[in-house]
N, C-alpha and C. Protein backbone atom coordinates (compact mmCIF):
# COMPACT_ATOMS: atom_id res chain seq x y z
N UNK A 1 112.84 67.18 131.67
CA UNK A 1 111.80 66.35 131.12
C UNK A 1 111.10 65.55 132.23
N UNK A 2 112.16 64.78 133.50
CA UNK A 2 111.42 64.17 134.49
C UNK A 2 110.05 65.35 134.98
N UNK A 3 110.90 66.22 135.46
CA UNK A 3 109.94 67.49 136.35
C UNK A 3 108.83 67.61 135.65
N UNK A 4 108.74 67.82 134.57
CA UNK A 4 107.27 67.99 133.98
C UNK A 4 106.72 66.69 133.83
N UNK A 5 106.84 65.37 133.79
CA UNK A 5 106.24 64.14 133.79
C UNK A 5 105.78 64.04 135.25
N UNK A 6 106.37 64.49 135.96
CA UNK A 6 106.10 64.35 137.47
C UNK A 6 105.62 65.46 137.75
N UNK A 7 105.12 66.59 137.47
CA UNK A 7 103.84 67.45 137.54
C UNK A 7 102.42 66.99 136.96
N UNK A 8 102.60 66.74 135.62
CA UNK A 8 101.90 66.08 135.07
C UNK A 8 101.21 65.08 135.76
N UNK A 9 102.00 63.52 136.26
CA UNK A 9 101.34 62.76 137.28
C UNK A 9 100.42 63.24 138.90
N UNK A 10 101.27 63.90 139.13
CA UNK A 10 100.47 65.05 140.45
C UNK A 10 99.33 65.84 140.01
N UNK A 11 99.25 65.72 138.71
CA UNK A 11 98.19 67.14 138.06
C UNK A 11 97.06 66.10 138.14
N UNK A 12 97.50 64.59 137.33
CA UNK A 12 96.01 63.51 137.49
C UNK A 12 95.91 63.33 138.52
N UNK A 13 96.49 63.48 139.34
CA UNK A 13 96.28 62.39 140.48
C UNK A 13 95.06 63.70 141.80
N UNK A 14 95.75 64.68 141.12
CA UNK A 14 95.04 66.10 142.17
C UNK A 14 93.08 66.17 141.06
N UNK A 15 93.39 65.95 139.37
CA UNK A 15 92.23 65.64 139.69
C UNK A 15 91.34 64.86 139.82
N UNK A 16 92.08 63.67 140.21
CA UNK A 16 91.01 62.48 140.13
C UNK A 16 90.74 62.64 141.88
N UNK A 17 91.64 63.15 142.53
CA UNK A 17 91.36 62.94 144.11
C UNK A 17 90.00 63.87 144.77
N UNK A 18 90.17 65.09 143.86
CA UNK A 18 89.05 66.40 144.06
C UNK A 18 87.65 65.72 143.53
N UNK A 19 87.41 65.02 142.66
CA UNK A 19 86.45 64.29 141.84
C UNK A 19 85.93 63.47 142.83
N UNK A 20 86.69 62.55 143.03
CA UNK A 20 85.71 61.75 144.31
C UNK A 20 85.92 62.06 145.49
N UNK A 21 86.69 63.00 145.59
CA UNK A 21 86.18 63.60 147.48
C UNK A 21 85.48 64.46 146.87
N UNK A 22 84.76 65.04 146.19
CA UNK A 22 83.84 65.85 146.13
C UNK A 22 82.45 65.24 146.00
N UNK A 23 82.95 63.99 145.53
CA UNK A 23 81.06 63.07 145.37
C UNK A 23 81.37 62.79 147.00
N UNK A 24 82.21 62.24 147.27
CA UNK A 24 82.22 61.40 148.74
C UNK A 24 81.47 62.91 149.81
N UNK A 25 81.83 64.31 150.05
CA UNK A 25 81.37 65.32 150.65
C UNK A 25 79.98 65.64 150.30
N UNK A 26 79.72 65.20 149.17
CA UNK A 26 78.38 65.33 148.82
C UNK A 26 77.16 64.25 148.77
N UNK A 27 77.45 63.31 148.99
CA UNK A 27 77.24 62.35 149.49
C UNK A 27 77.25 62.15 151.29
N UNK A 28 77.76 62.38 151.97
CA UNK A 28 77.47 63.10 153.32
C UNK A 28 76.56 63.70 153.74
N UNK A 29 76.97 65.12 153.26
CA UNK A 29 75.78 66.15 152.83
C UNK A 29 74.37 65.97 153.12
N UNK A 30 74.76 65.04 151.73
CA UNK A 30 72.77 64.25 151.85
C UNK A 30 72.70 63.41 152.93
N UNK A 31 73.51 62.55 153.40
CA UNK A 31 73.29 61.94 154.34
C UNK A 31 73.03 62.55 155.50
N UNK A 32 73.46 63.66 155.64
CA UNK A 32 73.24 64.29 157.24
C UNK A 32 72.38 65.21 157.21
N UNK A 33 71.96 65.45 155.90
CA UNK A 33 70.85 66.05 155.13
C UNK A 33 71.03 67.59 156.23
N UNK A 34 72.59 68.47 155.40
CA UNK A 34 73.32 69.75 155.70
C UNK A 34 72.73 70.40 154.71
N UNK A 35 71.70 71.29 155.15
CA UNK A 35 71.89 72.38 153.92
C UNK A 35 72.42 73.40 152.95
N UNK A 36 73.51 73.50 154.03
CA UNK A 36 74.64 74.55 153.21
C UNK A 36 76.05 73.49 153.08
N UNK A 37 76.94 74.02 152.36
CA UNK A 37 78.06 73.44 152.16
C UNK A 37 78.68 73.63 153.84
N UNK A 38 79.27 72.63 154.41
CA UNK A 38 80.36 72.85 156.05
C UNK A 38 81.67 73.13 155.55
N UNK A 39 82.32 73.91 156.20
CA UNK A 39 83.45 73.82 156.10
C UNK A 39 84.36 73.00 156.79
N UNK A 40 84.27 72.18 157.58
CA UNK A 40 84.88 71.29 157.78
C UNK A 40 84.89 69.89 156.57
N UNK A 41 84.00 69.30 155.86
CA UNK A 41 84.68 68.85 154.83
C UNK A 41 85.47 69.21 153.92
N UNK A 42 85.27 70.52 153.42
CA UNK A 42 86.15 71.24 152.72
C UNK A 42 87.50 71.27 152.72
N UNK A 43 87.92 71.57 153.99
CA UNK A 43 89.06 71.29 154.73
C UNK A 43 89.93 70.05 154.97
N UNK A 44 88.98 69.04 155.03
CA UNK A 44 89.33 67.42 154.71
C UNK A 44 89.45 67.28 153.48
N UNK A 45 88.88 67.46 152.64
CA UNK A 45 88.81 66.86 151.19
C UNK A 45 90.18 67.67 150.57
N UNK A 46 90.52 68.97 151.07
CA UNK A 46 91.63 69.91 150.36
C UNK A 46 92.73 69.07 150.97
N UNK A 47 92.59 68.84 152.82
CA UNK A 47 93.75 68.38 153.06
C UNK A 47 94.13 66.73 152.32
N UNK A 48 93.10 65.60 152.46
CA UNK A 48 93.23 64.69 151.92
C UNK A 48 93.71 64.59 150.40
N UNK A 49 93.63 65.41 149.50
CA UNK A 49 93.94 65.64 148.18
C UNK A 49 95.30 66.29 148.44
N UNK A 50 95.66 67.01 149.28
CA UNK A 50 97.13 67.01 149.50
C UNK A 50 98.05 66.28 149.93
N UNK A 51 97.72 65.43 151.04
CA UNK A 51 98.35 64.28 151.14
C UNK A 51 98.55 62.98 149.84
N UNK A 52 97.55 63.03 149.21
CA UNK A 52 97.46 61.78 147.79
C UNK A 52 98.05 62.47 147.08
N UNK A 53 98.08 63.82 146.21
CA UNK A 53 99.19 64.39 145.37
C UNK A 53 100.63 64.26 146.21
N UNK A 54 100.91 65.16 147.28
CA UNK A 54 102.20 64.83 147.90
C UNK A 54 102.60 63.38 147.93
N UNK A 55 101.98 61.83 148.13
CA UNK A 55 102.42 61.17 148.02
C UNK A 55 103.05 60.58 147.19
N UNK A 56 102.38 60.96 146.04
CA UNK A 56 102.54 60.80 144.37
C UNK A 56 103.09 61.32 143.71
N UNK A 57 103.84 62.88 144.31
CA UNK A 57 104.94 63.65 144.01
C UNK A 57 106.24 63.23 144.56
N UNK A 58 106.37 62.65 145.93
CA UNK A 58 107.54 61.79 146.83
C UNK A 58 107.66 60.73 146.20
N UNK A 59 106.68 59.86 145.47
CA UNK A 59 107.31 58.82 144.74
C UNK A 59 107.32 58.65 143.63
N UNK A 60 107.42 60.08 142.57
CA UNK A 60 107.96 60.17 141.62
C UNK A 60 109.42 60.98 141.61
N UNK A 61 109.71 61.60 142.60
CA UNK A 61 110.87 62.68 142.60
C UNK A 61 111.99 61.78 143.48
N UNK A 62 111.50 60.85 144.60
CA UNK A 62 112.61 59.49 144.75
C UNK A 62 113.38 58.76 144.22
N UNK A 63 112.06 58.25 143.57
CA UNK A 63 111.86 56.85 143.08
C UNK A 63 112.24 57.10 141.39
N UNK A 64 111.88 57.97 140.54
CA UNK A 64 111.72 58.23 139.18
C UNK A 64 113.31 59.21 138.83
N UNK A 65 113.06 60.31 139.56
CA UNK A 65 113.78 61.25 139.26
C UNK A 65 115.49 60.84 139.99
N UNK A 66 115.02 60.14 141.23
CA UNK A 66 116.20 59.59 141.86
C UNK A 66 116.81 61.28 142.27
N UNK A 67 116.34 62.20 142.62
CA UNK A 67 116.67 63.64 143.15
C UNK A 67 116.42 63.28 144.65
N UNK A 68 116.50 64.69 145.54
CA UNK A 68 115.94 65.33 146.79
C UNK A 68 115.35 65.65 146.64
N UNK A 69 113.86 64.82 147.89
CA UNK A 69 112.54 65.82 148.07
C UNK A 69 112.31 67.04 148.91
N UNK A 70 112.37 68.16 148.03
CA UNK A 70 112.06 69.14 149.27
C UNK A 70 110.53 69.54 149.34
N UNK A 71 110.57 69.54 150.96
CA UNK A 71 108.85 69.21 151.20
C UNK A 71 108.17 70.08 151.19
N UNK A 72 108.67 71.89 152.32
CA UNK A 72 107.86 73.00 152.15
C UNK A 72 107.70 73.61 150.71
N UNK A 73 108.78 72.80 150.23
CA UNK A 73 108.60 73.84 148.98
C UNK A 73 107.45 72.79 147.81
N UNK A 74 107.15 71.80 147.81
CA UNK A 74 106.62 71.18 146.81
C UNK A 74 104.85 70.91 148.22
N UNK A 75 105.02 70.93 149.07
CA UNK A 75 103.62 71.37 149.77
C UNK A 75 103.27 72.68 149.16
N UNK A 76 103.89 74.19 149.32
CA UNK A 76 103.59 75.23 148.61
C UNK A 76 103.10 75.20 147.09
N UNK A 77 103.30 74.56 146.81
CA UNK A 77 103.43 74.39 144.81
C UNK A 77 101.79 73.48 144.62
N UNK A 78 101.82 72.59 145.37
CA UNK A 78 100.71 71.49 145.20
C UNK A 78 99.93 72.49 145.67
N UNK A 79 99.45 73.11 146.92
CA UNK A 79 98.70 73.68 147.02
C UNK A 79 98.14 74.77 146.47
N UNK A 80 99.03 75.32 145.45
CA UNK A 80 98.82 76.17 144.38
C UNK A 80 98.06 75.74 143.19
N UNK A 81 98.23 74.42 142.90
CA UNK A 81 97.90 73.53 142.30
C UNK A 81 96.47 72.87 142.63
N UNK A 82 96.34 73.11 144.07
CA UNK A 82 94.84 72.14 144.14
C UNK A 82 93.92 73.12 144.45
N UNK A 83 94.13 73.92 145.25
CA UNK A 83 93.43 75.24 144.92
C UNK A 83 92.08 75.33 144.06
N UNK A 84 92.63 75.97 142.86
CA UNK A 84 92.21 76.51 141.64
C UNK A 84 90.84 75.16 141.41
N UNK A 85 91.81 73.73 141.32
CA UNK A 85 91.37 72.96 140.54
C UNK A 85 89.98 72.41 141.99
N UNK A 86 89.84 72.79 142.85
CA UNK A 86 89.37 72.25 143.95
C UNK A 86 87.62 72.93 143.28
N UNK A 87 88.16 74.46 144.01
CA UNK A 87 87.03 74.89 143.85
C UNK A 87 86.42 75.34 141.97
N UNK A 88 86.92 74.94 140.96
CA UNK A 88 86.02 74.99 139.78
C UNK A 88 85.44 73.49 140.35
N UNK A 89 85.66 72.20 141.05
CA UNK A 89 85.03 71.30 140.86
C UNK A 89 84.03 71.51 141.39
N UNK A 90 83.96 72.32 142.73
CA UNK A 90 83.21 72.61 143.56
C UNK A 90 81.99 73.07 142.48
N UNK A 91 82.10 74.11 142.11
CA UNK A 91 81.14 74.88 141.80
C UNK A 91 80.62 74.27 140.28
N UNK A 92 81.32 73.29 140.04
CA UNK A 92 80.76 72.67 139.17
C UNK A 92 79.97 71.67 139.37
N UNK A 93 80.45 71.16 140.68
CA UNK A 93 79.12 70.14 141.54
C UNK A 93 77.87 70.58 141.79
N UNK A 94 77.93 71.85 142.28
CA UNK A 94 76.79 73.09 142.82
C UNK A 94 76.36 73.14 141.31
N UNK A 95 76.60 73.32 140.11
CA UNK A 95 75.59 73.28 139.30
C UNK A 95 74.99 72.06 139.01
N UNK A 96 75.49 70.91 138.82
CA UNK A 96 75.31 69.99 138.66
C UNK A 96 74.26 69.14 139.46
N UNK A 97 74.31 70.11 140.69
CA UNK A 97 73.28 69.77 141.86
C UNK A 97 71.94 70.79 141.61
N UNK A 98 72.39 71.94 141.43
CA UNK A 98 70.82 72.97 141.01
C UNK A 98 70.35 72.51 140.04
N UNK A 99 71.11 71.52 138.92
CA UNK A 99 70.09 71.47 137.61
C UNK A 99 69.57 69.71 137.62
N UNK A 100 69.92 69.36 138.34
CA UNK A 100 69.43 68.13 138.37
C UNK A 100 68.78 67.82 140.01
N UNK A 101 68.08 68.99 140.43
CA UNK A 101 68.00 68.97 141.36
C UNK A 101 66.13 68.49 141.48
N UNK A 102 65.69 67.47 142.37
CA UNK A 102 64.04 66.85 142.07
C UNK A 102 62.79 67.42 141.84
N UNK A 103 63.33 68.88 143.01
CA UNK A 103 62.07 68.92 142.90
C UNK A 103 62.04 70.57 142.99
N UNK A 104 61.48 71.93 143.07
CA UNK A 104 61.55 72.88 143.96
C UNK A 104 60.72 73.42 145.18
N UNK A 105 61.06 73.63 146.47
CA UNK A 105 60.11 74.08 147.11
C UNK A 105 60.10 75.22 147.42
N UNK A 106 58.67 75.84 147.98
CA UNK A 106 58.77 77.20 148.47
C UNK A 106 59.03 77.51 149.86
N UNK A 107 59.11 78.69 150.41
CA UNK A 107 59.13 78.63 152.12
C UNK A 107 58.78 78.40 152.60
N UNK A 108 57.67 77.88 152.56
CA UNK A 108 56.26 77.09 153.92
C UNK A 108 57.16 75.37 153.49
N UNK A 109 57.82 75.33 152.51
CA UNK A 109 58.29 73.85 152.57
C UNK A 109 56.85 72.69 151.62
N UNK A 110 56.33 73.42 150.97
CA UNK A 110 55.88 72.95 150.06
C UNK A 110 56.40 72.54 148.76
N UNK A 111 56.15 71.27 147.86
CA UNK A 111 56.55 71.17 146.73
C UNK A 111 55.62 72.10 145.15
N UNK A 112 56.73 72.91 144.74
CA UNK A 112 55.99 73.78 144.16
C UNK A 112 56.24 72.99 142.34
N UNK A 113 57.32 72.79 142.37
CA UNK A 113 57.07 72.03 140.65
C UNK A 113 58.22 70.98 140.61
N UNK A 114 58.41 70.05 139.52
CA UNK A 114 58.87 68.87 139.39
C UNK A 114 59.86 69.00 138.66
N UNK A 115 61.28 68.79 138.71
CA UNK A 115 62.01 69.30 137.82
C UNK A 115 62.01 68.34 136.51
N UNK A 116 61.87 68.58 135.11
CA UNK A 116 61.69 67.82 133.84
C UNK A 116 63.23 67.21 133.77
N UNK A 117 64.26 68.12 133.75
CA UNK A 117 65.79 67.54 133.71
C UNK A 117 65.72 66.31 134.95
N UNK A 118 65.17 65.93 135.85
CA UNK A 118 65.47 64.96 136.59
C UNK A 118 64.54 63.94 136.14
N UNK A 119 63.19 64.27 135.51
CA UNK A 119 62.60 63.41 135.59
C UNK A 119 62.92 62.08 133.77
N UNK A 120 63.57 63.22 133.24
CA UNK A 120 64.33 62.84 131.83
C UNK A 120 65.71 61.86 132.28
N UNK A 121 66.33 62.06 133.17
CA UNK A 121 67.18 61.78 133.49
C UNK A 121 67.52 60.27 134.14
N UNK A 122 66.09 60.26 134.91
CA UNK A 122 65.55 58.88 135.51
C UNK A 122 65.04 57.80 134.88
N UNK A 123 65.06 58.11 133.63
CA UNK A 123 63.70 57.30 132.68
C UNK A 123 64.72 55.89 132.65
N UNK A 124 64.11 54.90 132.92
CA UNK A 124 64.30 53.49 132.91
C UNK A 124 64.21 53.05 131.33
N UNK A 125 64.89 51.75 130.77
CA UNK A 125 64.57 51.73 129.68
C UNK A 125 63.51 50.78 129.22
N UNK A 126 62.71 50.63 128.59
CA UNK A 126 61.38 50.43 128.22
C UNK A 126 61.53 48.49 128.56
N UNK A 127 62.68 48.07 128.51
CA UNK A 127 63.17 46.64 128.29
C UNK A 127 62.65 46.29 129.66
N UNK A 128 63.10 47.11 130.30
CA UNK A 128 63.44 46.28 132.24
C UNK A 128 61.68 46.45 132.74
N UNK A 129 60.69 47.18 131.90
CA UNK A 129 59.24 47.08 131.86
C UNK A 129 58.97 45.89 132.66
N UNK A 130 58.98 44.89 131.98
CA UNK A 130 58.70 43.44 131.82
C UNK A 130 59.78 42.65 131.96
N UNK A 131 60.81 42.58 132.96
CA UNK A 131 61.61 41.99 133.31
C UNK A 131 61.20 40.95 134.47
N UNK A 132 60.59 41.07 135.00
CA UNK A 132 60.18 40.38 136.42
C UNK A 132 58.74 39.98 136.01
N UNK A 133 58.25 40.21 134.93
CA UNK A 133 56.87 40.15 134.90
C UNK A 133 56.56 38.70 135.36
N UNK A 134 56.81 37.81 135.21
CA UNK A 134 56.55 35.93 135.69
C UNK A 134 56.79 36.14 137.04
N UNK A 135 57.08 36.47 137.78
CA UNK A 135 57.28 36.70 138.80
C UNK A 135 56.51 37.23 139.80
N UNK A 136 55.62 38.40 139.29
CA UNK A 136 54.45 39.21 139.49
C UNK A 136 53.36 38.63 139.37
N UNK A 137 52.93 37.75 138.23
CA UNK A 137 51.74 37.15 138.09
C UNK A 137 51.38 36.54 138.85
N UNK A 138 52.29 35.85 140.17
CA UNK A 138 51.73 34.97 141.41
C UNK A 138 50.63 35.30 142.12
């Protein structure tokens, strides 16, 4: 019963870690304004999500289970584990990025149309209109 409570905890913890190292890599990205995915974050974000599950597996199988941690073998297992769950996030970011994406251009680097899903997406709400308005009238 421990072992599966303590997979279970490693299972949230692998996907909450893939979730925001995947905004945090993508977020980069834009910042260094990379056009293709690098593989060197990739590699960070898999290894960093292995270290935060492994930590969280060592201090439930210590500390909880009060057992022996064995390490190659529960490194092998997690990584079996983050794997899978890594790249559906991935490619669920990559859509998430084509469909809410601003604008499209063509190859000369022109803007060819406006995407409606972003521009729906942005809409302010009618309240914050006239929020500052006293302010403006100076």
């Amino acid at each position: 019963m421990f072992t599966v409570l303590v997979y279970f905890v490693s299972l949230f913890v692998i996907v909450i870690s893939v979730f925001i190292s995947l905004m945090f890599k993508y977020e980069l990205e834009r910042l260094f304004r990379e056009k293709k995915a690098a593989l060197p974050f990739h590699i960070c974000n898999v290894l960093i999500t292995l270290m935060v599950s492994l930590g969280a597996h060592a201090v439930m199988t210590i500390y909880i289970m009060e057992e022996e941690f064995h390490l190659i073998q529960q490194l092998a297992i997690l990584l079996f584990m983050i794997f899978p769950i890594y790249i559906l996030g991935h490619l669920a970011f990559e859509r998430y990025k084509s469909v809410y994406r601003k604008y499209m251009t063509a190859e000369n680097g022109k803007v060819i149309v406006l995407n409606e899903k972003y521009l729906k997406k942005k809409k302010r709400f009618s309240k914050l209109d006239d929020y500052n308005a006293i302010s403006r009238e100076d």
